[in-house]
PDB file of N, CA and C in Angstrom:
ATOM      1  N   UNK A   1      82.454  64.423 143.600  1.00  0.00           N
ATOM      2  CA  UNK A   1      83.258  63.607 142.720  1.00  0.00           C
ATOM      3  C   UNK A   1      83.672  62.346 143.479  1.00  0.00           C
ATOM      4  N   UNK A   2      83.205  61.110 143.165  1.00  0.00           N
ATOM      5  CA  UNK A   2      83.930  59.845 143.486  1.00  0.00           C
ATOM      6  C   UNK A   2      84.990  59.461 143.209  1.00  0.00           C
ATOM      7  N   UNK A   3      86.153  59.574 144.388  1.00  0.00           N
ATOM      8  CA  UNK A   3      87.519  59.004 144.637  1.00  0.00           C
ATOM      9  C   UNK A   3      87.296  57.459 144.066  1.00  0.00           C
ATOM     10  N   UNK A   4      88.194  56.950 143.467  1.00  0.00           N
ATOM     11  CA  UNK A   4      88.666  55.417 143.375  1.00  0.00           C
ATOM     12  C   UNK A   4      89.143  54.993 144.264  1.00  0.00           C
ATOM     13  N   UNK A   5      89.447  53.850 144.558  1.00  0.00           N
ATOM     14  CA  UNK A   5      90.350  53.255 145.302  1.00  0.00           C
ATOM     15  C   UNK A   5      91.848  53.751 145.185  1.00  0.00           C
ATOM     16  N   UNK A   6      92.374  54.189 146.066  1.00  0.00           N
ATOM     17  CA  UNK A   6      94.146  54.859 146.012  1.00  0.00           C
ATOM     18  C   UNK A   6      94.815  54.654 147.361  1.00  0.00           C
ATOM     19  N   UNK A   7      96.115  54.559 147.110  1.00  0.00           N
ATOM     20  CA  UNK A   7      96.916  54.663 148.317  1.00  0.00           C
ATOM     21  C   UNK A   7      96.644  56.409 148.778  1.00  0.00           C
ATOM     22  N   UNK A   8      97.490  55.964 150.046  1.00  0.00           N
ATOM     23  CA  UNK A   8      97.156  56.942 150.525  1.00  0.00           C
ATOM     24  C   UNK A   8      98.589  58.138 149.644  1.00  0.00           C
ATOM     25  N   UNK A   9      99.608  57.593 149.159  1.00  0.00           N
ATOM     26  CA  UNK A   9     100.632  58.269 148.781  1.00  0.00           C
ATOM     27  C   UNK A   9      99.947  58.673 147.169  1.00  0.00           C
ATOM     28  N   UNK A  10      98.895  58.173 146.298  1.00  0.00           N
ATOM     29  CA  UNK A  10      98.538  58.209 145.283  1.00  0.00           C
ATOM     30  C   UNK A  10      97.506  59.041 145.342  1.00  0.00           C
ATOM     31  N   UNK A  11      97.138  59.624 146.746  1.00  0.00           N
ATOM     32  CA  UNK A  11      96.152  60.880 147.176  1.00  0.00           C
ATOM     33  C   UNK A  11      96.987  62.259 147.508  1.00  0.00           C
ATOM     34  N   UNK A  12      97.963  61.866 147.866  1.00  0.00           N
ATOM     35  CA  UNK A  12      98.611  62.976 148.175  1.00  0.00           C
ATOM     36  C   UNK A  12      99.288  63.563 146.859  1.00  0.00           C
ATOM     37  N   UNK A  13      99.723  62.573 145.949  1.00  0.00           N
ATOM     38  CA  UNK A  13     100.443  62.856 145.009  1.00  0.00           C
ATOM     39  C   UNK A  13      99.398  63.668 143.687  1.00  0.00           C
ATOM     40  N   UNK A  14      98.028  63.330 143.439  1.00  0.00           N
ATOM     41  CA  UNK A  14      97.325  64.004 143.267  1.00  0.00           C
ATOM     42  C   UNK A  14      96.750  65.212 143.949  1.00  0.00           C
ATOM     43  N   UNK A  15      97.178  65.556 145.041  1.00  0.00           N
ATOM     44  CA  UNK A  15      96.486  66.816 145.976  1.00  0.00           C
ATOM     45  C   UNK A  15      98.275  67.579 145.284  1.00  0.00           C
ATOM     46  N   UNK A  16      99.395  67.059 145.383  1.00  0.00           N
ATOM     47  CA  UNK A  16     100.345  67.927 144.863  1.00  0.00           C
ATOM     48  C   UNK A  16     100.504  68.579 143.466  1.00  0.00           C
ATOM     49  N   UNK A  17      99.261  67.567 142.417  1.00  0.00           N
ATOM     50  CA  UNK A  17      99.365  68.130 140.942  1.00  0.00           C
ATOM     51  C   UNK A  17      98.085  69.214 141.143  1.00  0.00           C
ATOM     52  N   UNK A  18      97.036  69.064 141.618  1.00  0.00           N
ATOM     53  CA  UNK A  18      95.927  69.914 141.894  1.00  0.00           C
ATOM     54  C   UNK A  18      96.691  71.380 142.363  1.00  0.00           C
ATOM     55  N   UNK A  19      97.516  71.276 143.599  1.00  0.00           N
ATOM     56  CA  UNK A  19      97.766  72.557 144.143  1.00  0.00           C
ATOM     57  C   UNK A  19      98.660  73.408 143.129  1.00  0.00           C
ATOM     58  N   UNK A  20      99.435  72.184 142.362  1.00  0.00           N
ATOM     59  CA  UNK A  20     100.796  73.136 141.383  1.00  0.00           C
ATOM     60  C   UNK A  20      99.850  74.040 140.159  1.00  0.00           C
ATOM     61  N   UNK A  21      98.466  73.136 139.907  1.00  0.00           N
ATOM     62  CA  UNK A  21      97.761  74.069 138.721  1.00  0.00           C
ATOM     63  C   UNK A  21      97.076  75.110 139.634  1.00  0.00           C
ATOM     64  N   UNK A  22      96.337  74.830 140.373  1.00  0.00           N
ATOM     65  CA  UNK A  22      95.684  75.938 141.100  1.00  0.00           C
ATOM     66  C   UNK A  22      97.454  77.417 141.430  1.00  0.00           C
ATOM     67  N   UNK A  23      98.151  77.048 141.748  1.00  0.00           N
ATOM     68  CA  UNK A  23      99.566  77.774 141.951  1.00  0.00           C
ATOM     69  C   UNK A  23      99.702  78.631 140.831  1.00  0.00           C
ATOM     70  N   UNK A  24      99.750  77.926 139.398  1.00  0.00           N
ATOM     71  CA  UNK A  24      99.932  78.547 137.833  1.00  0.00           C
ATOM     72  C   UNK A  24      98.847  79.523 137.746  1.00  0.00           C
ATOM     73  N   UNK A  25      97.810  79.988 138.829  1.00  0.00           N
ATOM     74  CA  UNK A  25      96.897  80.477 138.556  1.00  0.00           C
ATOM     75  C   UNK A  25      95.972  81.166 136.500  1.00  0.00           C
ATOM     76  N   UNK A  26      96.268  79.818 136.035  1.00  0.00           N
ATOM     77  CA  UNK A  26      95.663  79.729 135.093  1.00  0.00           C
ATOM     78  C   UNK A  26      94.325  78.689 135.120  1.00  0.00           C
ATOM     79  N   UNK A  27      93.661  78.755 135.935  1.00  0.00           N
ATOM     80  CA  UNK A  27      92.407  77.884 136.611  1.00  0.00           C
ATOM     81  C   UNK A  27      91.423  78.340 136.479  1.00  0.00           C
ATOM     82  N   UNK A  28      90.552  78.059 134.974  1.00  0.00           N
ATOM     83  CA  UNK A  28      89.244  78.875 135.036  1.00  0.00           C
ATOM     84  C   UNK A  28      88.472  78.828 136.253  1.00  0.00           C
ATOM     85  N   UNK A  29      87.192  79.084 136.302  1.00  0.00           N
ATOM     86  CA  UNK A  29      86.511  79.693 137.628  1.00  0.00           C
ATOM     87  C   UNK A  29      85.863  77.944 137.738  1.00  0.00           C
ATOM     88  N   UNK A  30      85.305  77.495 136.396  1.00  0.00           N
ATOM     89  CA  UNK A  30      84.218  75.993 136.199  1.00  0.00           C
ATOM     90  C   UNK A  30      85.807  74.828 136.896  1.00  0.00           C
ATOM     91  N   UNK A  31      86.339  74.962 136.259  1.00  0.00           N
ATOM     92  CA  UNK A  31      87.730  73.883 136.749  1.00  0.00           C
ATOM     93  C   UNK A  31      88.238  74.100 138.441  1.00  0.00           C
ATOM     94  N   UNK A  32      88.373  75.367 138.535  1.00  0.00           N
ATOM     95  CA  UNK A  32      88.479  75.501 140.055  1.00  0.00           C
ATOM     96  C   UNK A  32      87.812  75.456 141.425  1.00  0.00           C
ATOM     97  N   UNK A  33      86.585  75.125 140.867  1.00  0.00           N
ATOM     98  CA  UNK A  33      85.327  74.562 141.596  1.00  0.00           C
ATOM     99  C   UNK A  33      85.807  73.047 141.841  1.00  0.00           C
ATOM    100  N   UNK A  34      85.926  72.596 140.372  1.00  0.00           N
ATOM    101  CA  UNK A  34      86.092  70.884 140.580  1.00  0.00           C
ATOM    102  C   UNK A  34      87.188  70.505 141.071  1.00  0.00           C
ATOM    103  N   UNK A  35      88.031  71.232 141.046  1.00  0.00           N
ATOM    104  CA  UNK A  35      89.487  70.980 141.477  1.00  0.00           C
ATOM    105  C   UNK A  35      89.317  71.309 143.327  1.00  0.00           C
ATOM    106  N   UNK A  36      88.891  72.271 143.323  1.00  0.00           N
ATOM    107  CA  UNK A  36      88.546  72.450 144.993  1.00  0.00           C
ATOM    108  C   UNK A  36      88.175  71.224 145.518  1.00  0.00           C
ATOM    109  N   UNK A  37      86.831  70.888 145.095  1.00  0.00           N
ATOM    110  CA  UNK A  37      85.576  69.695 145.706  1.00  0.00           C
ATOM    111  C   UNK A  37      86.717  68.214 145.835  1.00  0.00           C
ATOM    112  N   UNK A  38      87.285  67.952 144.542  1.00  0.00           N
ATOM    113  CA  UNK A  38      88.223  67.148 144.240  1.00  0.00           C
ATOM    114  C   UNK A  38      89.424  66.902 145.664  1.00  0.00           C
ATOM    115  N   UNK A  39      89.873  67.885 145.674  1.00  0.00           N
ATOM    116  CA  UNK A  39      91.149  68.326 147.033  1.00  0.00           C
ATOM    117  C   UNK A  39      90.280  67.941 148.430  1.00  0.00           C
ATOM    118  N   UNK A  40      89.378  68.764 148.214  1.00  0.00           N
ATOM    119  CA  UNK A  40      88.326  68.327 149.690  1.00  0.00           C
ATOM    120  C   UNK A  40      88.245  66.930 150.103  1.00  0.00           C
ATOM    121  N   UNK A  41      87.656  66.031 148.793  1.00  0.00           N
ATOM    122  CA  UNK A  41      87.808  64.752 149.234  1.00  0.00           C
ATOM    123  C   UNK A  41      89.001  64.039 149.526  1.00  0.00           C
ATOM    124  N   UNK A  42      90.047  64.510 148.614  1.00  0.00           N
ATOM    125  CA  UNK A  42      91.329  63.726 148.863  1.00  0.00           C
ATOM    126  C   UNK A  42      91.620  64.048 150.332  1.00  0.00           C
ATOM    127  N   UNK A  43      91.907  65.165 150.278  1.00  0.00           N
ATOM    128  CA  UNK A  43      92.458  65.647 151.927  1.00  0.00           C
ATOM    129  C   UNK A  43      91.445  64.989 153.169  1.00  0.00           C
ATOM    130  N   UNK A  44      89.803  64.662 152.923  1.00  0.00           N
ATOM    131  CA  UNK A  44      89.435  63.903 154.099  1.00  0.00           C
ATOM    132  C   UNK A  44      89.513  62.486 153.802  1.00  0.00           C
ATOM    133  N   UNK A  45      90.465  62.057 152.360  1.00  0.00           N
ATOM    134  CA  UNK A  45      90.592  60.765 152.948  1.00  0.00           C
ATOM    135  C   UNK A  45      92.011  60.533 153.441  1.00  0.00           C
ATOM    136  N   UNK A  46      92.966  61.201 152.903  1.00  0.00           N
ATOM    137  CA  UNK A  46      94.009  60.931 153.640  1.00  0.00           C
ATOM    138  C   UNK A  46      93.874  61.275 155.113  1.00  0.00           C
ATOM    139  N   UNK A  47      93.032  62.239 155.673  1.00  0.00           N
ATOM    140  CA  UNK A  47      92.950  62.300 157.427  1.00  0.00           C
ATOM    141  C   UNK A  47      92.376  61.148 157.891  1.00  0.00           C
ATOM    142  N   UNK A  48      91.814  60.459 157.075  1.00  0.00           N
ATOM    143  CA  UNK A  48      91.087  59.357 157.564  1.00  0.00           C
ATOM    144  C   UNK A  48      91.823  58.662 157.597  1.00  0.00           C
ATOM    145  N   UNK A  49      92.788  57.870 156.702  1.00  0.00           N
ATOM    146  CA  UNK A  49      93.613  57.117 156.819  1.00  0.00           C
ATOM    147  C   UNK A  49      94.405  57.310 157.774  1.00  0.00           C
ATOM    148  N   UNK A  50      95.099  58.412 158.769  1.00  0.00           N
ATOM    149  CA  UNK A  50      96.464  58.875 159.181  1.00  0.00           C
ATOM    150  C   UNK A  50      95.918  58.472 160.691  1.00  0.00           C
ATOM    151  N   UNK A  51      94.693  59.029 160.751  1.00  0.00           N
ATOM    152  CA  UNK A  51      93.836  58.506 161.946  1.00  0.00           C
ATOM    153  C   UNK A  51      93.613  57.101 162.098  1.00  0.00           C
ATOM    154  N   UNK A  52      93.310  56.465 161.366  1.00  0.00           N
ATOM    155  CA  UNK A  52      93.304  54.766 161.144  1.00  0.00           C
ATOM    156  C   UNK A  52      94.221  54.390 161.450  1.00  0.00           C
ATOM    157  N   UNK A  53      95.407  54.494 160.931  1.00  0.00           N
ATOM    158  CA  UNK A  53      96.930  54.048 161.217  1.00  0.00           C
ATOM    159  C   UNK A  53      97.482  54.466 162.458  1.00  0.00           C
ATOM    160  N   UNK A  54      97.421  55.714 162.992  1.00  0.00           N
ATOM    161  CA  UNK A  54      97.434  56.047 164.630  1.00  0.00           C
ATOM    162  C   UNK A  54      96.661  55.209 165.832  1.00  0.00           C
ATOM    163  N   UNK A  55      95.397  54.729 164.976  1.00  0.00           N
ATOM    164  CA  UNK A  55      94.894  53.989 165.722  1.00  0.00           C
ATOM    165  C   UNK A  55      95.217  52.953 165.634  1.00  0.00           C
ATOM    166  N   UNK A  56      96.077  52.197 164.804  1.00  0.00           N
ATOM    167  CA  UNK A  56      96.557  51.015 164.502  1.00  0.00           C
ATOM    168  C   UNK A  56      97.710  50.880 165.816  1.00  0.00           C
ATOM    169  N   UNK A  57      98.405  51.674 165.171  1.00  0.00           N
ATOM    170  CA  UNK A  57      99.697  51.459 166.002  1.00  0.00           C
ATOM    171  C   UNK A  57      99.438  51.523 167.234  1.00  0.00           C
ATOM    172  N   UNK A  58      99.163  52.622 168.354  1.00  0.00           N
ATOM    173  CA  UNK A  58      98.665  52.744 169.234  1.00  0.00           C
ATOM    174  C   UNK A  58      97.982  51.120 169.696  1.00  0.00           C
ATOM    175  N   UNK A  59      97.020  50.495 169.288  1.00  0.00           N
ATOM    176  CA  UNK A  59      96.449  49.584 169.680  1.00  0.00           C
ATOM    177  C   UNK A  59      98.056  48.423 169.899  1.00  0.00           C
ATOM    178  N   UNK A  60      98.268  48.542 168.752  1.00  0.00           N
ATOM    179  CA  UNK A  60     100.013  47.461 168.551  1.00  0.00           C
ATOM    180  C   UNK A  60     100.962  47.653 169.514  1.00  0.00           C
ATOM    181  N   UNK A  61     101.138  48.910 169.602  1.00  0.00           N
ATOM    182  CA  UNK A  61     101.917  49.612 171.002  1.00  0.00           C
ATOM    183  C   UNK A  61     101.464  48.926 172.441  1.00  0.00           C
ATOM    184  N   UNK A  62      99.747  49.350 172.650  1.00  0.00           N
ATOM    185  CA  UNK A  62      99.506  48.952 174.083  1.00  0.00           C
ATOM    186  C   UNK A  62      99.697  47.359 174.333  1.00  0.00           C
ATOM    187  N   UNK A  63      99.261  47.092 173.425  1.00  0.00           N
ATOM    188  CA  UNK A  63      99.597  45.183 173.217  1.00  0.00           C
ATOM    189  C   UNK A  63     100.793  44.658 173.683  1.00  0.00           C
ATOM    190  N   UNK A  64     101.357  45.595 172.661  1.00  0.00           N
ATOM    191  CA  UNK A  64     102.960  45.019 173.280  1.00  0.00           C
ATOM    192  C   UNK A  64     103.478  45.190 174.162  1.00  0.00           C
ATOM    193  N   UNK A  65     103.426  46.512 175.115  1.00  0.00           N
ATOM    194  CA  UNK A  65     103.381  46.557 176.196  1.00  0.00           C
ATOM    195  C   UNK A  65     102.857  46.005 177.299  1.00  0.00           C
ATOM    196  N   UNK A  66     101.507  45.102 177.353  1.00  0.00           N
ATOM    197  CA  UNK A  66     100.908  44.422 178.136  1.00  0.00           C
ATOM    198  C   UNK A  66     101.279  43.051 178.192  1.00  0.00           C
ATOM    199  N   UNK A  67     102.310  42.647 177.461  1.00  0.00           N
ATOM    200  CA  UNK A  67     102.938  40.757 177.390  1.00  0.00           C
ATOM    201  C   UNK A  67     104.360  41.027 177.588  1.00  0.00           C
TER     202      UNK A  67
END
């Protein structure tokens, strides 16, 4: 399934409506496939992002420390 463009808070906030239906365990077997695959991607893009931004700062950090 192709993610759109989203914040990273507009990924998480969808990984929190996914988990509350999967929770209601009223999740046919065809929906809980897509809902899985769905979560999969969100969750490796928010690691991607969290990693990006660690690497951000970090770089901003040593910088500033070196002047």
């Amino acid at each position: 399934m192709e993610q759109k463009e989203q914040t990273y808070e507009q990924a998480m906030a969808r990984l929190e409506q996914i988990a509350s239906k999967l929770e209601s365990g009223e999740t046919g077997l065809d929906e809980l496939s897509t809902l899985l695959k769905e979560a999969q991607e969100l969750i490796a893009d928010c690691k991607a992002r969290l990693l990006k931004a660690e690497t951000d700062i970090n770089e901003i950090l040593a910088e500033d420390g070196t002047r």
